[in-house]
PDB file of N, CA and C in Angstrom:
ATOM      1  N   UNK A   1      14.604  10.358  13.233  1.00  0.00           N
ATOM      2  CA  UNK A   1      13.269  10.177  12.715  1.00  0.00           C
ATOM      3  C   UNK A   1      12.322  11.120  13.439  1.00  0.00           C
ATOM      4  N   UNK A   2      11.576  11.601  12.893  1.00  0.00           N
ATOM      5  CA  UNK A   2      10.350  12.874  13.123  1.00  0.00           C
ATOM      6  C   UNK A   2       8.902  11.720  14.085  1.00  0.00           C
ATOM      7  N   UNK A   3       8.793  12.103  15.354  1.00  0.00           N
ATOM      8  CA  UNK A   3       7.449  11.619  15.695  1.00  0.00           C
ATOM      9  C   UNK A   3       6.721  11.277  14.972  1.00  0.00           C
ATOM     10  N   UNK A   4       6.181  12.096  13.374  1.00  0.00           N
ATOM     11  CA  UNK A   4       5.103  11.712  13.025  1.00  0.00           C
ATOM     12  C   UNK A   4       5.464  10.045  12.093  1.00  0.00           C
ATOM     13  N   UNK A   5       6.756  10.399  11.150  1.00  0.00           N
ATOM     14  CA  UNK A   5       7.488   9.282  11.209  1.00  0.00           C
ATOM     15  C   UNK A   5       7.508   7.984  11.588  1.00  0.00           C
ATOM     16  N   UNK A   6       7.414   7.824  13.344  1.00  0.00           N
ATOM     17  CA  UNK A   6       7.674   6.677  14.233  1.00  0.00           C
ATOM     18  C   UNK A   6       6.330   6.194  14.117  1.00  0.00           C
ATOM     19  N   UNK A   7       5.420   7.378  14.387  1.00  0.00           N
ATOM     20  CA  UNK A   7       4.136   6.618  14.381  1.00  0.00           C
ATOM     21  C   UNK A   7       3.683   5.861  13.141  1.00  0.00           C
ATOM     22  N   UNK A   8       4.014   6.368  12.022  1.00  0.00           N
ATOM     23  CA  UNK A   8       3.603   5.670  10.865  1.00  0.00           C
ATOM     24  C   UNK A   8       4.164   4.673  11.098  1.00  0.00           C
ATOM     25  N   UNK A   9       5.657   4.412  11.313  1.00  0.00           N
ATOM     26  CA  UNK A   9       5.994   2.914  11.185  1.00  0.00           C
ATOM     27  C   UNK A   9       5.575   1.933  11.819  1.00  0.00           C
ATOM     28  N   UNK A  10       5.274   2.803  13.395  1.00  0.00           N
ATOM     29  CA  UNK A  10       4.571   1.811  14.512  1.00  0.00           C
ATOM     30  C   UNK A  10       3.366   1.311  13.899  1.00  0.00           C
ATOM     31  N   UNK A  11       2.377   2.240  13.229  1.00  0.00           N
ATOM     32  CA  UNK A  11       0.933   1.600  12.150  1.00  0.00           C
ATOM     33  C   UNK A  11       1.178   0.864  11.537  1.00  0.00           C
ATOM     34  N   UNK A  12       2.426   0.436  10.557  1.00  0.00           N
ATOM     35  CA  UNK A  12       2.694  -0.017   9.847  1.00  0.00           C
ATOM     36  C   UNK A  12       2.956  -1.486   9.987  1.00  0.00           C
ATOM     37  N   UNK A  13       3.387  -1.399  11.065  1.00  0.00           N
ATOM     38  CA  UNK A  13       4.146  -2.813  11.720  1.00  0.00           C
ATOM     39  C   UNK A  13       2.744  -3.527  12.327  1.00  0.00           C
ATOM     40  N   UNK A  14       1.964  -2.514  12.818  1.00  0.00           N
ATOM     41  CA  UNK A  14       0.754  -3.249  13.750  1.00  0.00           C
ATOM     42  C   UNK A  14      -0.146  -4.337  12.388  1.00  0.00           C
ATOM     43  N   UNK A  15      -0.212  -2.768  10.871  1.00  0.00           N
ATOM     44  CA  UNK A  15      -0.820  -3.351  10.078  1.00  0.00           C
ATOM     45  C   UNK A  15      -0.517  -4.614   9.151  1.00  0.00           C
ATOM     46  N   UNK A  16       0.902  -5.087   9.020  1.00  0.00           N
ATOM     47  CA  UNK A  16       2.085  -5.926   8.806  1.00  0.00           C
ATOM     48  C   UNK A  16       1.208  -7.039   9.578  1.00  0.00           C
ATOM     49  N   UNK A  17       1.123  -6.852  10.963  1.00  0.00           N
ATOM     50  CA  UNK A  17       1.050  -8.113  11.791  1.00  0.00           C
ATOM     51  C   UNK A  17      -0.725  -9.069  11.305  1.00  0.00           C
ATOM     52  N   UNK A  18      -1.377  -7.749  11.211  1.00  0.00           N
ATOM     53  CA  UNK A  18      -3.047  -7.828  10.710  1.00  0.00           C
ATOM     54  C   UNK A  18      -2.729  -8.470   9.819  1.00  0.00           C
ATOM     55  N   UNK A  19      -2.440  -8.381   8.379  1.00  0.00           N
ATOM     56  CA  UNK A  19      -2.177  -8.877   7.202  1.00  0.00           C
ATOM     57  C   UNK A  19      -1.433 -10.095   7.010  1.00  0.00           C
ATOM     58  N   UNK A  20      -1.009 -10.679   8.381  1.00  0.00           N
ATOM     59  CA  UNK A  20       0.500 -11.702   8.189  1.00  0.00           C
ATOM     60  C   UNK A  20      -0.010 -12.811   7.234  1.00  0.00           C
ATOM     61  N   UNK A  21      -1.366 -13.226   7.185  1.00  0.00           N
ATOM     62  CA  UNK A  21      -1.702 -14.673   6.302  1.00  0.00           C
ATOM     63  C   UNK A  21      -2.208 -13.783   4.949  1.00  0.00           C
ATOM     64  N   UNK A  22      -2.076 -12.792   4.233  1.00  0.00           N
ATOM     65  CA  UNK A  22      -2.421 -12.199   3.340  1.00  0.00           C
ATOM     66  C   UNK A  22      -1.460 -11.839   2.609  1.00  0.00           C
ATOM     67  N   UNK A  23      -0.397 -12.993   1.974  1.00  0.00           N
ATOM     68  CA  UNK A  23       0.789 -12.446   1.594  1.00  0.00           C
ATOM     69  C   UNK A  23       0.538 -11.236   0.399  1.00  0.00           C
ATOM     70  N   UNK A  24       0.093 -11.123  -0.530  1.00  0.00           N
ATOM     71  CA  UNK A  24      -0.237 -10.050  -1.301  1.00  0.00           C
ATOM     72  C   UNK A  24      -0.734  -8.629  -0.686  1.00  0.00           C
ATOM     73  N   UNK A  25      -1.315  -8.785   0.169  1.00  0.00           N
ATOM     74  CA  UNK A  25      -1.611  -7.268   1.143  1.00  0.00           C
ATOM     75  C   UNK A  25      -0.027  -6.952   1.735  1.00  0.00           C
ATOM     76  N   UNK A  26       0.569  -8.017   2.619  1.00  0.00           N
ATOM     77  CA  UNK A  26       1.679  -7.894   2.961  1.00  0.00           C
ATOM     78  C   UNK A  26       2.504  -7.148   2.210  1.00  0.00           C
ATOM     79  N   UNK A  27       2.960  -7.644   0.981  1.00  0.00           N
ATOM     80  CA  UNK A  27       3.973  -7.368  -0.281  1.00  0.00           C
ATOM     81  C   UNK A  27       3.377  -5.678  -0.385  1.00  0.00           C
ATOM     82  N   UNK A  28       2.058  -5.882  -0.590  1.00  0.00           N
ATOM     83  CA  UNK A  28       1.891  -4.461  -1.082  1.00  0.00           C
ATOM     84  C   UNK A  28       2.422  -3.080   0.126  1.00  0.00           C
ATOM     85  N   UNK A  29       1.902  -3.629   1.303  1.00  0.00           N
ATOM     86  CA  UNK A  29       2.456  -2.973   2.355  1.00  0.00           C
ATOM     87  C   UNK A  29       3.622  -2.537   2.571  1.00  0.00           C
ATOM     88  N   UNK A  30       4.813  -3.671   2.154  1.00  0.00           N
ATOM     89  CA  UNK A  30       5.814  -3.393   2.522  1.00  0.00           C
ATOM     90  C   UNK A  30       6.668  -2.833   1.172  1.00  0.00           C
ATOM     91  N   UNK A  31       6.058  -2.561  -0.169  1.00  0.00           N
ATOM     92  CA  UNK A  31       6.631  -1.971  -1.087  1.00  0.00           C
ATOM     93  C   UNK A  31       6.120  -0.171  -1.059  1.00  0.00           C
ATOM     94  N   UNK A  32       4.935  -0.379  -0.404  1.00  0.00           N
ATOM     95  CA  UNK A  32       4.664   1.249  -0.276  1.00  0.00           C
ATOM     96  C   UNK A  32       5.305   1.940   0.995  1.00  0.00           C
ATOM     97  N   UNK A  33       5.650   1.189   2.222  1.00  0.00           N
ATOM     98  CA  UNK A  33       6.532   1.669   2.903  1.00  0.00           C
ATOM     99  C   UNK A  33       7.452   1.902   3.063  1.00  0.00           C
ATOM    100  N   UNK A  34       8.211   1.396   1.779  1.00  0.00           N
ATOM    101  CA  UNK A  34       9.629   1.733   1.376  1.00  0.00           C
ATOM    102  C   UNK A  34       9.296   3.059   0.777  1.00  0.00           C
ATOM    103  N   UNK A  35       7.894   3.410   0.442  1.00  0.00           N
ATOM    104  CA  UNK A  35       7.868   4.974  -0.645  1.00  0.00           C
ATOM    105  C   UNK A  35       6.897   5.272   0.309  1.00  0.00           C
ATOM    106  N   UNK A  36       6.860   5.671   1.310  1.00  0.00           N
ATOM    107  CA  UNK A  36       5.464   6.116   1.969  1.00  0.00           C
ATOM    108  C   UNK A  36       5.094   7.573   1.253  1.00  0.00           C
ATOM    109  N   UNK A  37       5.668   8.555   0.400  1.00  0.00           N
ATOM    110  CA  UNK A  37       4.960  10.019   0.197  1.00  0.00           C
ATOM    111  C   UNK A  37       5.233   9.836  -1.467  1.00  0.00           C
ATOM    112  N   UNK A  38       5.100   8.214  -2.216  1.00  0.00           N
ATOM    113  CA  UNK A  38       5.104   8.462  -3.708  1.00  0.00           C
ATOM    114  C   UNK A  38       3.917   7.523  -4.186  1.00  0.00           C
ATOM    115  N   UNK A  39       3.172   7.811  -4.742  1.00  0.00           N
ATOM    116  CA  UNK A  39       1.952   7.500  -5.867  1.00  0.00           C
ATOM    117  C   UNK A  39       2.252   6.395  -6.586  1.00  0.00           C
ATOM    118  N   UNK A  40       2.059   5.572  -6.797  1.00  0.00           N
ATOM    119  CA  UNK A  40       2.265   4.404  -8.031  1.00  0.00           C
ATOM    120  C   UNK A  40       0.850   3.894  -8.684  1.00  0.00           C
ATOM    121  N   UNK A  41       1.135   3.523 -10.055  1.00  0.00           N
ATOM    122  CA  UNK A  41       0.111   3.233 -10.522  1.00  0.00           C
ATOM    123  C   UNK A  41      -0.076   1.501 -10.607  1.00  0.00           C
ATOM    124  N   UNK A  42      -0.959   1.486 -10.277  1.00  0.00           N
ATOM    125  CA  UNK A  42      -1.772  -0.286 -10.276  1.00  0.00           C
ATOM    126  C   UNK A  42      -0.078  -1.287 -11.127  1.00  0.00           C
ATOM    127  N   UNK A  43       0.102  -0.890 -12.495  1.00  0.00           N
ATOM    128  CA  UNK A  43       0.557  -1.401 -13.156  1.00  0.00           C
ATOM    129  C   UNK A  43       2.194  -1.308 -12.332  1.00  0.00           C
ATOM    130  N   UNK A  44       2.426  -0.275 -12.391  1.00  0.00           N
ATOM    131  CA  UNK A  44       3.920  -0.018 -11.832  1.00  0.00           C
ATOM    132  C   UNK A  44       4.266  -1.304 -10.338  1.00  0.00           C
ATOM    133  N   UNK A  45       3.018  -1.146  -9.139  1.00  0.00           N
ATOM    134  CA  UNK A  45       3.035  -1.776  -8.413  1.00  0.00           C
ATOM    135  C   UNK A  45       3.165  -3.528  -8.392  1.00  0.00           C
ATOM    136  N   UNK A  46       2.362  -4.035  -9.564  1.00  0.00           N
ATOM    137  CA  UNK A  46       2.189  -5.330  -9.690  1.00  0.00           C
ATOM    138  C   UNK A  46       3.668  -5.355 -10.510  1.00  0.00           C
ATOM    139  N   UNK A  47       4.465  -5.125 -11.703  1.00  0.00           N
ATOM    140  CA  UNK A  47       5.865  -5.315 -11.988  1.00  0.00           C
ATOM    141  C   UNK A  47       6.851  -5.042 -10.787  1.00  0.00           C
ATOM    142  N   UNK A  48       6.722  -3.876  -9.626  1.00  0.00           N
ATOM    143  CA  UNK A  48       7.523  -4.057  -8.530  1.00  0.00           C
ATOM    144  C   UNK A  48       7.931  -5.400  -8.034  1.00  0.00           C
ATOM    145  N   UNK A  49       6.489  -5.946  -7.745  1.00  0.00           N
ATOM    146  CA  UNK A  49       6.334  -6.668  -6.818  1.00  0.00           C
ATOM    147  C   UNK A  49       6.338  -8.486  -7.544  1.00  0.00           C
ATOM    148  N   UNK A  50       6.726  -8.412  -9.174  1.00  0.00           N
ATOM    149  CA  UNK A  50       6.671  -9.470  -9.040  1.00  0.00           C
ATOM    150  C   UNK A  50       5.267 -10.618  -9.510  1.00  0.00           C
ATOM    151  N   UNK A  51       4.248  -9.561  -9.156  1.00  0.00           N
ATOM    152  CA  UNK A  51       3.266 -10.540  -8.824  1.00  0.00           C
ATOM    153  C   UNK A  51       2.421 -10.808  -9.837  1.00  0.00           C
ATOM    154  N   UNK A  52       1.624 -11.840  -9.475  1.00  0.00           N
ATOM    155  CA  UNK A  52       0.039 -12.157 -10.127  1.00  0.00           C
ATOM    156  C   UNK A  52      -0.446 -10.749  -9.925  1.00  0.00           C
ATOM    157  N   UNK A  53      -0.824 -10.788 -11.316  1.00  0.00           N
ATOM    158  CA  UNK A  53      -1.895  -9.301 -11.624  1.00  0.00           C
ATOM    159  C   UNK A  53      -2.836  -8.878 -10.797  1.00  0.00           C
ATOM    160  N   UNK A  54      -3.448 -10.005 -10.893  1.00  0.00           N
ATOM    161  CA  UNK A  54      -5.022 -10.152 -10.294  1.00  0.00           C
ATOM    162  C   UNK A  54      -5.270 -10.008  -8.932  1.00  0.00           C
ATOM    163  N   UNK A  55      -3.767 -11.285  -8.462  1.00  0.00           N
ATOM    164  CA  UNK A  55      -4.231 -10.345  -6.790  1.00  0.00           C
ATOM    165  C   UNK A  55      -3.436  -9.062  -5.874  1.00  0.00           C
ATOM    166  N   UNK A  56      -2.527  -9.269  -6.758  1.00  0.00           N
ATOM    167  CA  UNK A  56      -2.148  -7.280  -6.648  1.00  0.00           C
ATOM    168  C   UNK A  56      -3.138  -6.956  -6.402  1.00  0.00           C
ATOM    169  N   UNK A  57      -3.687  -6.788  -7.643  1.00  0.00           N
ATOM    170  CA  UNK A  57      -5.511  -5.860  -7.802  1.00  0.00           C
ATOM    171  C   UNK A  57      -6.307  -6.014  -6.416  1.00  0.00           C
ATOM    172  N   UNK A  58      -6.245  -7.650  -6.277  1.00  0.00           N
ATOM    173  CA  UNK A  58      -7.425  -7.432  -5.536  1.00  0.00           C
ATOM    174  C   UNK A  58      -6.922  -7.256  -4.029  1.00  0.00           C
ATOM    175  N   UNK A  59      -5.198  -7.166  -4.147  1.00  0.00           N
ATOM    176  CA  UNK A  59      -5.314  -6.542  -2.558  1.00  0.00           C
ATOM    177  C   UNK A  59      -5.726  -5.040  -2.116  1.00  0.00           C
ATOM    178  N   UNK A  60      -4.646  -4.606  -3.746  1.00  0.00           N
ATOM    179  CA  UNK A  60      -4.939  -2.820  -3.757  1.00  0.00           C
ATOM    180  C   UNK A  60      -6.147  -2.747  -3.058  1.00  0.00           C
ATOM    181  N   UNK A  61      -7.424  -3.674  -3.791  1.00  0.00           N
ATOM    182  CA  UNK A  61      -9.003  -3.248  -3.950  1.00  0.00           C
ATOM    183  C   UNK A  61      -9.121  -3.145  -1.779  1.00  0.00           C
ATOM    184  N   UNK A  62      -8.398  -4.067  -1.422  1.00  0.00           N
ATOM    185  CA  UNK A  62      -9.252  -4.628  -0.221  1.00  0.00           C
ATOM    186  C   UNK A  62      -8.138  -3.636   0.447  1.00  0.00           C
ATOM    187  N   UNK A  63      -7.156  -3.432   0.454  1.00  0.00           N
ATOM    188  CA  UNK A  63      -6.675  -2.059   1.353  1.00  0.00           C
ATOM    189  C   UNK A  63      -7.396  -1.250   1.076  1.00  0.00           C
ATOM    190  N   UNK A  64      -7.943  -0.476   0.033  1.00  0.00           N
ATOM    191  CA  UNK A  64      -8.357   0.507  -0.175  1.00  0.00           C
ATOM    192  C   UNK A  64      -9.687   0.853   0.147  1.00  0.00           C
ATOM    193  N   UNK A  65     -10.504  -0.268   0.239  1.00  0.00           N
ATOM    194  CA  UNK A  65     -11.582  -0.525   0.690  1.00  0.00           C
ATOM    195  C   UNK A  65     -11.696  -0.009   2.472  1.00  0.00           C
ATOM    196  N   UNK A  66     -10.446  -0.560   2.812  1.00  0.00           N
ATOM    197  CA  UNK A  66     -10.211  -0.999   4.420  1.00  0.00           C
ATOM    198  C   UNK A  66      -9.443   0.193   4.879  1.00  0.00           C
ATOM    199  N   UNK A  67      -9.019   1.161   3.792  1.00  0.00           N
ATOM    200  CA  UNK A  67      -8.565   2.881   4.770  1.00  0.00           C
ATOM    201  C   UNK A  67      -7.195   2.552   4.674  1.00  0.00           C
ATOM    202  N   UNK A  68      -6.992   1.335   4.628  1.00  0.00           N
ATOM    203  CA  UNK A  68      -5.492   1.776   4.763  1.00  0.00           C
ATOM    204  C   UNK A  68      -4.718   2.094   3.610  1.00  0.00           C
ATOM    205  N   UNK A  69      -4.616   2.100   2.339  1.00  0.00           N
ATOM    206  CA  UNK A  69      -4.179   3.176   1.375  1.00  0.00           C
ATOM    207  C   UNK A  69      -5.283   4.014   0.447  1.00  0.00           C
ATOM    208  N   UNK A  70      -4.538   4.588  -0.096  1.00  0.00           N
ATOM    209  CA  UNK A  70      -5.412   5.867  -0.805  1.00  0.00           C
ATOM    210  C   UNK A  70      -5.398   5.476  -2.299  1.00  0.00           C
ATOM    211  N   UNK A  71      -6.419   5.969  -2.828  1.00  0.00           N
ATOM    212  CA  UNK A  71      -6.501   5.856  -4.644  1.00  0.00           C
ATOM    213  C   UNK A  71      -7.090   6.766  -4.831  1.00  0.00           C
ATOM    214  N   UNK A  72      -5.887   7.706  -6.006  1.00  0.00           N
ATOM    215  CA  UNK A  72      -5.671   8.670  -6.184  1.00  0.00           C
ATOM    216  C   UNK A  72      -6.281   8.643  -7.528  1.00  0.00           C
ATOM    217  N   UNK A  73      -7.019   9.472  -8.409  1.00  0.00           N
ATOM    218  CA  UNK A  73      -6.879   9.450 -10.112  1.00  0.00           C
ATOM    219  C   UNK A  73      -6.477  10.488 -10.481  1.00  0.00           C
ATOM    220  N   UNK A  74      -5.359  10.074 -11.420  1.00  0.00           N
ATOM    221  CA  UNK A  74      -5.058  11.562 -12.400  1.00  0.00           C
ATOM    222  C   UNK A  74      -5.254  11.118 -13.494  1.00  0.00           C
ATOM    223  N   UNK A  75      -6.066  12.044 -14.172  1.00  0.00           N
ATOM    224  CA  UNK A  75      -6.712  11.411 -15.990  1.00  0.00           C
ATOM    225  C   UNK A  75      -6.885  10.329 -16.334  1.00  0.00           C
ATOM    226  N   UNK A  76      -7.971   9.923 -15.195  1.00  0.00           N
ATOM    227  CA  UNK A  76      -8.569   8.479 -15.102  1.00  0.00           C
ATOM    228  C   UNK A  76      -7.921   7.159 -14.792  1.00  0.00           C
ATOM    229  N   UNK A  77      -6.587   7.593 -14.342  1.00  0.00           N
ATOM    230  CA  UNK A  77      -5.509   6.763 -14.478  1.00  0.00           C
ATOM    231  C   UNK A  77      -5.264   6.405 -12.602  1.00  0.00           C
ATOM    232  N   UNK A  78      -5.807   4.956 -12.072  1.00  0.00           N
ATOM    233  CA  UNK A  78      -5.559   4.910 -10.373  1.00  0.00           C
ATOM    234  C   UNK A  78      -3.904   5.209 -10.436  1.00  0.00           C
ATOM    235  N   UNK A  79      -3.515   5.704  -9.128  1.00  0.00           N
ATOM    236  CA  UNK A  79      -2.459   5.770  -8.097  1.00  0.00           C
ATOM    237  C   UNK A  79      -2.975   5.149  -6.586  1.00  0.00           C
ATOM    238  N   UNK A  80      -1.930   4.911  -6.376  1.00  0.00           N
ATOM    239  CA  UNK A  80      -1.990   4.421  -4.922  1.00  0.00           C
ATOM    240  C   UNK A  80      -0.932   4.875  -4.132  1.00  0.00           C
ATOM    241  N   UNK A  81      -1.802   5.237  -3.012  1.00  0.00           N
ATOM    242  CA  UNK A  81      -0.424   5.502  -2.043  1.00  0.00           C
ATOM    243  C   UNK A  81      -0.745   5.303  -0.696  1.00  0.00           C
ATOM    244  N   UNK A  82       0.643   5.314   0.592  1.00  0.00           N
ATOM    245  CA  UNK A  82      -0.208   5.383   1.513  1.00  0.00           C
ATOM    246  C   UNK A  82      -1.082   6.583   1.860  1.00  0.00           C
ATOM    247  N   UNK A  83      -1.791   5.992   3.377  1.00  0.00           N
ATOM    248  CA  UNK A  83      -2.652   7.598   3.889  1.00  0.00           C
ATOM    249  C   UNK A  83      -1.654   8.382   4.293  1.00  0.00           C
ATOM    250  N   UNK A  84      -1.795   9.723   4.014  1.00  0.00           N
ATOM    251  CA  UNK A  84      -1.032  10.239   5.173  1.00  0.00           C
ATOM    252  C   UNK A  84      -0.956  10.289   6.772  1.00  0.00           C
ATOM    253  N   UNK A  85      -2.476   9.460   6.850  1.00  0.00           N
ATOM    254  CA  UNK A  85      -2.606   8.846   8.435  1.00  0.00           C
ATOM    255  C   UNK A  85      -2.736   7.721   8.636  1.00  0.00           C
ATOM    256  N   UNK A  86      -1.800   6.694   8.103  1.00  0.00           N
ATOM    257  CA  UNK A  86      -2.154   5.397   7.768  1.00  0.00           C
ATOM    258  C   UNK A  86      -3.428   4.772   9.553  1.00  0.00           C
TER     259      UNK A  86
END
């Protein structure tokens, strides 16, 4: 594994621990860290994962809010991904 690598995961895990009573932030966390350098769209993410629509959404909203992932638009269309500095 590449330094820059370790550190992401080490962020990852710290941010894991932040989120522990937020199971929907959680889920989302740990489905984009399985893809840390791929884009997904709102829709793609909530069928991953299983979940209630709504609070998919509204975790996307509150990570994204909070820096820790990115929303991307291509032809008006959100992506999400992580930061590249989570």
């Amino acid at each position: 594994m590449t330094a820059t690598r370790i550190a992401i995961e080490e962020k990852l895990s710290q941010l894991l621990g932040e989120y522990a009573n937020d199971p929907y932030c959680r889920e989302v966390l740990v489905f984009l860290r399985r893809h840390p350098y791929t884009r997904f769209s709102r829709l793609a993410i909530v069928h991953a994962l299983n979940g209630h629509r709504l609070c998919v959404e509204q975790a996307l909203t509150h990570l994204t809010d909070s820096g820790v992932i990115r929303r991307h638009l291509e032809n008006n269309v959100p992506f999400y991904s992580l930061k590249e500095q989570v």
